[in-house]
Protein backbone atom coordinates (compact mmCIF):
# COMPACT_ATOMS: atom_id res chain seq x y z
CA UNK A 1 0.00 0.00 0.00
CA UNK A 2 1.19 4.00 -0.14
CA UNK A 3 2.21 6.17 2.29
CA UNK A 4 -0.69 7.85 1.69
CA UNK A 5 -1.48 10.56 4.74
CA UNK A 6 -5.16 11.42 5.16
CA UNK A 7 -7.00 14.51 7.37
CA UNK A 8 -7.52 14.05 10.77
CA UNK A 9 -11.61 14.25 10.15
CA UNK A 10 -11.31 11.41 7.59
CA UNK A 11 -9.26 9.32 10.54
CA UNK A 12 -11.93 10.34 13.00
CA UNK A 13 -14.93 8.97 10.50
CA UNK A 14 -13.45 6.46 10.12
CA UNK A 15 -12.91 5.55 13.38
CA UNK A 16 -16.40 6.42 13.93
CA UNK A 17 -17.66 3.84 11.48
CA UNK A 18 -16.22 0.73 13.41
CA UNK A 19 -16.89 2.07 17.11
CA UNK A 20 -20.73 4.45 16.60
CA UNK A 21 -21.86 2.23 14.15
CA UNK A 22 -20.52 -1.11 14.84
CA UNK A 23 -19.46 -1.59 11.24
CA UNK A 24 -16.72 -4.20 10.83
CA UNK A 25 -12.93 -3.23 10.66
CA UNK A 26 -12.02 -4.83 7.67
CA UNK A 27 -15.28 -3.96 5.45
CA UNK A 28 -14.65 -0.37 6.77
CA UNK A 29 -11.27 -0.15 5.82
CA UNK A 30 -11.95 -2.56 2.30
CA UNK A 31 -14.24 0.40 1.71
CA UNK A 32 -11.93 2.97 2.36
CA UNK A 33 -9.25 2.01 0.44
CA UNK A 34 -7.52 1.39 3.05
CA UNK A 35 -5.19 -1.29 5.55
CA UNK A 36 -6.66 -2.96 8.59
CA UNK A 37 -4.02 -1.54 10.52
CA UNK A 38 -4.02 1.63 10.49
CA UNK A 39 -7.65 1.42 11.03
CA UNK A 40 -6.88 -0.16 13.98
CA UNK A 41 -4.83 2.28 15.17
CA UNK A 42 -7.16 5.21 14.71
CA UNK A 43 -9.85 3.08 16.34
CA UNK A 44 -7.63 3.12 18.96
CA UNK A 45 -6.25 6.40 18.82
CA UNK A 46 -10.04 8.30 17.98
CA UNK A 47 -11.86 6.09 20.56
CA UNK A 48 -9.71 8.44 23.83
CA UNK A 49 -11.30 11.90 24.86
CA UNK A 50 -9.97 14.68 22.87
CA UNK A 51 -7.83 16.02 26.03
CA UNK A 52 -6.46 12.82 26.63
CA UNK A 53 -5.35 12.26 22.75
CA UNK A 54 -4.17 16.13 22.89
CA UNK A 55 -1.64 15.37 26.05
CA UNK A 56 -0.38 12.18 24.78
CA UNK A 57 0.51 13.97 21.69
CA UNK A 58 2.20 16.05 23.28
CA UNK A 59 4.29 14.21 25.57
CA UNK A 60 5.06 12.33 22.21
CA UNK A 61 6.62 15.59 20.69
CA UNK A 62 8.41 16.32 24.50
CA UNK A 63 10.15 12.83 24.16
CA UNK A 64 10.74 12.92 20.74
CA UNK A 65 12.84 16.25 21.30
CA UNK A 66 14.73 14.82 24.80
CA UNK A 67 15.72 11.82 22.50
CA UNK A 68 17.07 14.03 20.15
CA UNK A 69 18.54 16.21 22.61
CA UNK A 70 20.22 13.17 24.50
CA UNK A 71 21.85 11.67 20.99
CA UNK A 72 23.43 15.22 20.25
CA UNK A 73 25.01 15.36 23.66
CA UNK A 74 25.85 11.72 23.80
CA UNK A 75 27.38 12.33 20.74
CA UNK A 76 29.34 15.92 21.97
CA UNK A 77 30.06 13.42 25.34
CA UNK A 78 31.95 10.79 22.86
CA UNK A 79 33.98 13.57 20.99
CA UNK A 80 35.09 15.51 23.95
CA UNK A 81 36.28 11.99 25.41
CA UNK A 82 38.50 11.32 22.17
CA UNK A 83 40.05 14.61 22.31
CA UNK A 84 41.14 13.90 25.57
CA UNK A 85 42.60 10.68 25.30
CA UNK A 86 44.27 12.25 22.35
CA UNK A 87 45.64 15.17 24.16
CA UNK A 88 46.67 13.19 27.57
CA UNK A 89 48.75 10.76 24.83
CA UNK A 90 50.38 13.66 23.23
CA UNK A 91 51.36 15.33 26.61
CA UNK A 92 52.08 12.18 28.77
């Protein structure tokens, strides 16, 4: 299948389909055009309050940028440790 992105209304009608209306996943998503999966997922995702699903994103976004964050200075920790050893061996 593509990597085809779709609005966040379509995800939530969708969603809506399987959980208000009791449709089947896979003749919803057949319909659609669509995988099982990510069906699933926005089931899933669509079925939470809209606070809930709004702070989860966001603590997605927070721990995306502190993983980030923590390979960059992991990365600044390894350099800095290199030119160190390479100094102390030129001055000892």
């Amino acid at each position: 299948m593509s990597n085809q992105r779709y609005p966040e209304e379509f995800k939530i009608e969708a969603a809506k389909q399987v959980t208000d209306r009791g449709l089947p996943v896979a003749e919803v998503a057949v319909r659609l055009g669509m995988s099982v999966h990510s069906l699933y997922a926005w089931v899933k995702r669509y079925s939470k309050p809209t606070e809930q699903r709004l702070q989860e994103d966001d603590q997605q976004v927070e721990l995306r940028r502190l993983r980030a964050e923590l390979k960059r200075v992991t990365e600044e920790r390894d350099i800095l440790k290199k030119a160190a050893a390479y100094f102390a061996k030129e001055c000892g």
